[in-house]
C-alpha atoms as a PDB file:
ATOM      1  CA  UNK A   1     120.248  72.693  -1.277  1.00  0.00           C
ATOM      2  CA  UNK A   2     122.306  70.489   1.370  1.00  0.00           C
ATOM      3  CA  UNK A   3     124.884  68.137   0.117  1.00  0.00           C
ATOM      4  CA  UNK A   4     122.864  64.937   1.224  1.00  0.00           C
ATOM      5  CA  UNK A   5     120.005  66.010  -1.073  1.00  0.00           C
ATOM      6  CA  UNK A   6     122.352  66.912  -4.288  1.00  0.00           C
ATOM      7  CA  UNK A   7     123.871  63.618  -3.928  1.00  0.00           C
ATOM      8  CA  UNK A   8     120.473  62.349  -4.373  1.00  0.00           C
ATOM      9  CA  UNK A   9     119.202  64.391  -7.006  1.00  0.00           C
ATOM     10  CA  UNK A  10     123.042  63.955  -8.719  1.00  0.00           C
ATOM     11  CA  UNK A  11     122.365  60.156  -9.022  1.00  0.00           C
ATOM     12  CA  UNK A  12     121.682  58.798 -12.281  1.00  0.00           C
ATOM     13  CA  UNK A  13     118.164  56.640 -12.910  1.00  0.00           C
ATOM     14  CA  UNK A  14     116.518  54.110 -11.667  1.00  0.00           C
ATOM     15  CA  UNK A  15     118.854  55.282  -8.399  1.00  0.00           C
ATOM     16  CA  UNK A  16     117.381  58.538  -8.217  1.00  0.00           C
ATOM     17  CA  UNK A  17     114.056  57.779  -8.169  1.00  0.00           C
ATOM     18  CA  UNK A  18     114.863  54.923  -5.740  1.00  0.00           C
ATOM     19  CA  UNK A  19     116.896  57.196  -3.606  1.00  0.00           C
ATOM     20  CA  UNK A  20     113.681  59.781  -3.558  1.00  0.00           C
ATOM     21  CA  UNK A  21     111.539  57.266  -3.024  1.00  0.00           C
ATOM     22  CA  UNK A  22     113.020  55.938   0.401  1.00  0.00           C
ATOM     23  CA  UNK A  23     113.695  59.504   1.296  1.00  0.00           C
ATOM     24  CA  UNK A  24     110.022  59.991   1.317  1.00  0.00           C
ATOM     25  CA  UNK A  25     109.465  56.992   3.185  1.00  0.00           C
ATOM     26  CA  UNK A  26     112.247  57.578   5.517  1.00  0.00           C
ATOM     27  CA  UNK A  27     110.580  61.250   6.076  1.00  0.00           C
ATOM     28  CA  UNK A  28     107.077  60.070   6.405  1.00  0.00           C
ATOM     29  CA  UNK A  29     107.759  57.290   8.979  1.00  0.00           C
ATOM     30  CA  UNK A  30     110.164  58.704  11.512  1.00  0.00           C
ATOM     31  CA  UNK A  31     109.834  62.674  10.971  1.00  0.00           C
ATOM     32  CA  UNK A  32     112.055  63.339  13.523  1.00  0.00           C
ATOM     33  CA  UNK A  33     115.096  62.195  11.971  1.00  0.00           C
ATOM     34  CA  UNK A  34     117.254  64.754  10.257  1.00  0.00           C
ATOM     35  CA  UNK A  35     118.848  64.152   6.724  1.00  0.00           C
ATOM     36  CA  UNK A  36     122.908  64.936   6.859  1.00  0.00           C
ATOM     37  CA  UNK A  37     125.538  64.575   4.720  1.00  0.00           C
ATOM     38  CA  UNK A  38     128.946  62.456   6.466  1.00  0.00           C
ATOM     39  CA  UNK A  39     131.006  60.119   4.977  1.00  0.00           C
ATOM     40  CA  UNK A  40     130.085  61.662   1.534  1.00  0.00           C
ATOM     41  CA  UNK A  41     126.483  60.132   1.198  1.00  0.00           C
ATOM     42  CA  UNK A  42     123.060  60.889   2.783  1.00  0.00           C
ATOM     43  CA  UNK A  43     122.298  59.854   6.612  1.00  0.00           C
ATOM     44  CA  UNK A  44     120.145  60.284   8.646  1.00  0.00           C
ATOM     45  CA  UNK A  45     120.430  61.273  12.260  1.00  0.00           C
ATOM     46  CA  UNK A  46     118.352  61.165  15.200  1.00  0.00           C
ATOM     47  CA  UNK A  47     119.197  64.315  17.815  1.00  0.00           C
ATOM     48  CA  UNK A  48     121.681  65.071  16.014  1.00  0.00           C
ATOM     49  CA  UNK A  49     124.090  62.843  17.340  1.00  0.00           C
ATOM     50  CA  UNK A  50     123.473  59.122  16.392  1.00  0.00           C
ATOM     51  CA  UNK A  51     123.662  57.525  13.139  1.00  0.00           C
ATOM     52  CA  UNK A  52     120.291  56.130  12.325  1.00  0.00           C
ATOM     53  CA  UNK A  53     119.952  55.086   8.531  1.00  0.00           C
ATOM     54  CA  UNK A  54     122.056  56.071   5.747  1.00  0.00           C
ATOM     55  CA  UNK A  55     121.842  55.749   1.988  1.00  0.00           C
ATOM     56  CA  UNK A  56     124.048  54.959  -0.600  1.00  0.00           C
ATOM     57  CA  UNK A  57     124.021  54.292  -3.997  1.00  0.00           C
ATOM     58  CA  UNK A  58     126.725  51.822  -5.414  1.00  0.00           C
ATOM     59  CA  UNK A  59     128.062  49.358  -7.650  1.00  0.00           C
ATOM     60  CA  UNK A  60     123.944  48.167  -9.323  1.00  0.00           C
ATOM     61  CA  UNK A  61     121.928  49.137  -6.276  1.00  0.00           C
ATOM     62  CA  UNK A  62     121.057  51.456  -3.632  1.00  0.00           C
ATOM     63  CA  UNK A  63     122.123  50.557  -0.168  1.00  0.00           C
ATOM     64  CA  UNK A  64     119.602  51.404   2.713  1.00  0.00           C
ATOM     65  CA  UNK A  65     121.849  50.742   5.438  1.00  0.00           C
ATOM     66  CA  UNK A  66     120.532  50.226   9.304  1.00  0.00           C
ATOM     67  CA  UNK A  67     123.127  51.423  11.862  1.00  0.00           C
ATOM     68  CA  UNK A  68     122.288  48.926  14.600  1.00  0.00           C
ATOM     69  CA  UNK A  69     120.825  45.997  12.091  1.00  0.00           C
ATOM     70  CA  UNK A  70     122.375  43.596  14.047  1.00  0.00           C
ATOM     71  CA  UNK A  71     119.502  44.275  16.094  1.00  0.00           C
ATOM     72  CA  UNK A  72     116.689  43.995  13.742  1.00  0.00           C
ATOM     73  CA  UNK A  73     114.568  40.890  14.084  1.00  0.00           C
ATOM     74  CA  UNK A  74     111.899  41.348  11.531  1.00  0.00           C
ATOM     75  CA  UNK A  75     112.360  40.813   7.650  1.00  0.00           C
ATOM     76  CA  UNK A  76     115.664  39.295   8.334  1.00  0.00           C
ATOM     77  CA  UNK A  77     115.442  37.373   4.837  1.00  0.00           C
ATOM     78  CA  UNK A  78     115.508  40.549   3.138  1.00  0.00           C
ATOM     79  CA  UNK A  79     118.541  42.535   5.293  1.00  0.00           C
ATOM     80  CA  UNK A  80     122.103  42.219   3.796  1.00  0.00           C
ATOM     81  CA  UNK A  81     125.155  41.894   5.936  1.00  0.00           C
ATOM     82  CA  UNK A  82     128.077  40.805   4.102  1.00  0.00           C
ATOM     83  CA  UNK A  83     130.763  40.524   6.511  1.00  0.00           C
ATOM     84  CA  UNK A  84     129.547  43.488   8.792  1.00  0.00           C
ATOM     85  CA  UNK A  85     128.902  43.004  12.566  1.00  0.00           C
ATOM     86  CA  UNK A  86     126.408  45.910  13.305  1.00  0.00           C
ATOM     87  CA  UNK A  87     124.952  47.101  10.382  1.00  0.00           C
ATOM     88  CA  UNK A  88     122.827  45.502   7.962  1.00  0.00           C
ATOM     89  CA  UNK A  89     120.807  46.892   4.764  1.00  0.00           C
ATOM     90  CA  UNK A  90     118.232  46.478   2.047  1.00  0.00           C
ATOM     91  CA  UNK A  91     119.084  46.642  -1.329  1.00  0.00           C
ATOM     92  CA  UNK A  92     117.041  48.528  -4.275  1.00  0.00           C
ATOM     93  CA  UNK A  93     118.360  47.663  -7.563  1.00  0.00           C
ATOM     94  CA  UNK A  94     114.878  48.794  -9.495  1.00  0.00           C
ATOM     95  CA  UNK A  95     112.052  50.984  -8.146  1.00  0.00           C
ATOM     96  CA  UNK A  96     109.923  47.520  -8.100  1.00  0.00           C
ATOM     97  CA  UNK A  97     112.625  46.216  -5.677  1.00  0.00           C
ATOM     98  CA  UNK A  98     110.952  48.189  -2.774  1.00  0.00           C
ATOM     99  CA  UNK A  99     108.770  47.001  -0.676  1.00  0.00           C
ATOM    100  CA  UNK A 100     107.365  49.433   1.632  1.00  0.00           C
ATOM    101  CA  UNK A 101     106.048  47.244   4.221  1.00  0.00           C
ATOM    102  CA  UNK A 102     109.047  45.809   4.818  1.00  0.00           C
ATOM    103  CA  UNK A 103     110.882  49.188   4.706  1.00  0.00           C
ATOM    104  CA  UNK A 104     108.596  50.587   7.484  1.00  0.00           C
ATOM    105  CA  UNK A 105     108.574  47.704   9.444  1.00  0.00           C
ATOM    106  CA  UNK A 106     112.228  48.163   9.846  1.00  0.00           C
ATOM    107  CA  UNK A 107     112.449  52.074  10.225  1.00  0.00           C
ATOM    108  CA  UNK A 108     110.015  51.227  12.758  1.00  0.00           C
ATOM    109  CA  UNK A 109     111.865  48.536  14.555  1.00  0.00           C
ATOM    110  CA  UNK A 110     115.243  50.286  14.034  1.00  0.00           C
ATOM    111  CA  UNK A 111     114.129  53.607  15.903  1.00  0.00           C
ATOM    112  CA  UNK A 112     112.841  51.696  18.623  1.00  0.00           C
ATOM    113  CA  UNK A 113     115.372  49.499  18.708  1.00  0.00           C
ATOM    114  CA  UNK A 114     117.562  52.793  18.986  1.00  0.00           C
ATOM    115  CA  UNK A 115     115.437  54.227  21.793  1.00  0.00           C
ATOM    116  CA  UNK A 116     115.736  51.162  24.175  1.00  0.00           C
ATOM    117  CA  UNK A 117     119.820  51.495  23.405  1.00  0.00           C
ATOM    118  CA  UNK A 118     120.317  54.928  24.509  1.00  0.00           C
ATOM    119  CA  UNK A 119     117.160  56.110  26.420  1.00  0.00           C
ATOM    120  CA  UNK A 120     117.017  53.502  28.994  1.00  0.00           C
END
């Protein structure tokens, strides 16, 4: 098992099932992206080389965090940015928090959003 997916599975409940349960979205909506462990959580990687998504689970909630957020222009009521210039996130505190609309929507957007940024 890789480190990113025993952090996961070491998380207590409801953040383990949340943490599962974006995995699988995450997964299922942009299959090319490759689960890592840096920084001592779970991201995900396109190519290998730039920081897509990345998941952590802290304080009440579990952070979804978008690497380039600060380009996202969909669902902006529900992204969190709290002080941070580039990145912004959803937050899961219960499994009811996630919507997964909204979640795809912004995988979606993110990865194309990363696409136009370094495949010009």
């Amino acid at each position: 098992m890789n480190p990113a997916e025993a952090y996961i599975l070491e998380q207590k409940e409801p953040f383990r099932s949340i943490l599962l349960q974006v995995q699988l979205v995450i997964e299922g909506t942009i299959p090319q992206a490759q689960l890592l462990y840096k920084w001592k959580i779970p991201f995900y990687y396109l190519d290998g080389k730039q920081g897509f998504v990345y998941l952590n689970q802290t304080k009440n909630y579990v952070d979804v965090c978008f690497w380039h957020g600060a380009h996202l222009t969909q669902h902006l009521e529900h992204l969190v940015s709290e002080g941070r210039k580039h990145m912004k996130s959803l937050r899961y505190f219960a499994m009811e928090d996630i919507n997964e609309k909204v979640l795809v929507d912004l995988l979606l957007e993110a990865y194309s959003v990363r696409e136009k940024k370094y495949y010009k």
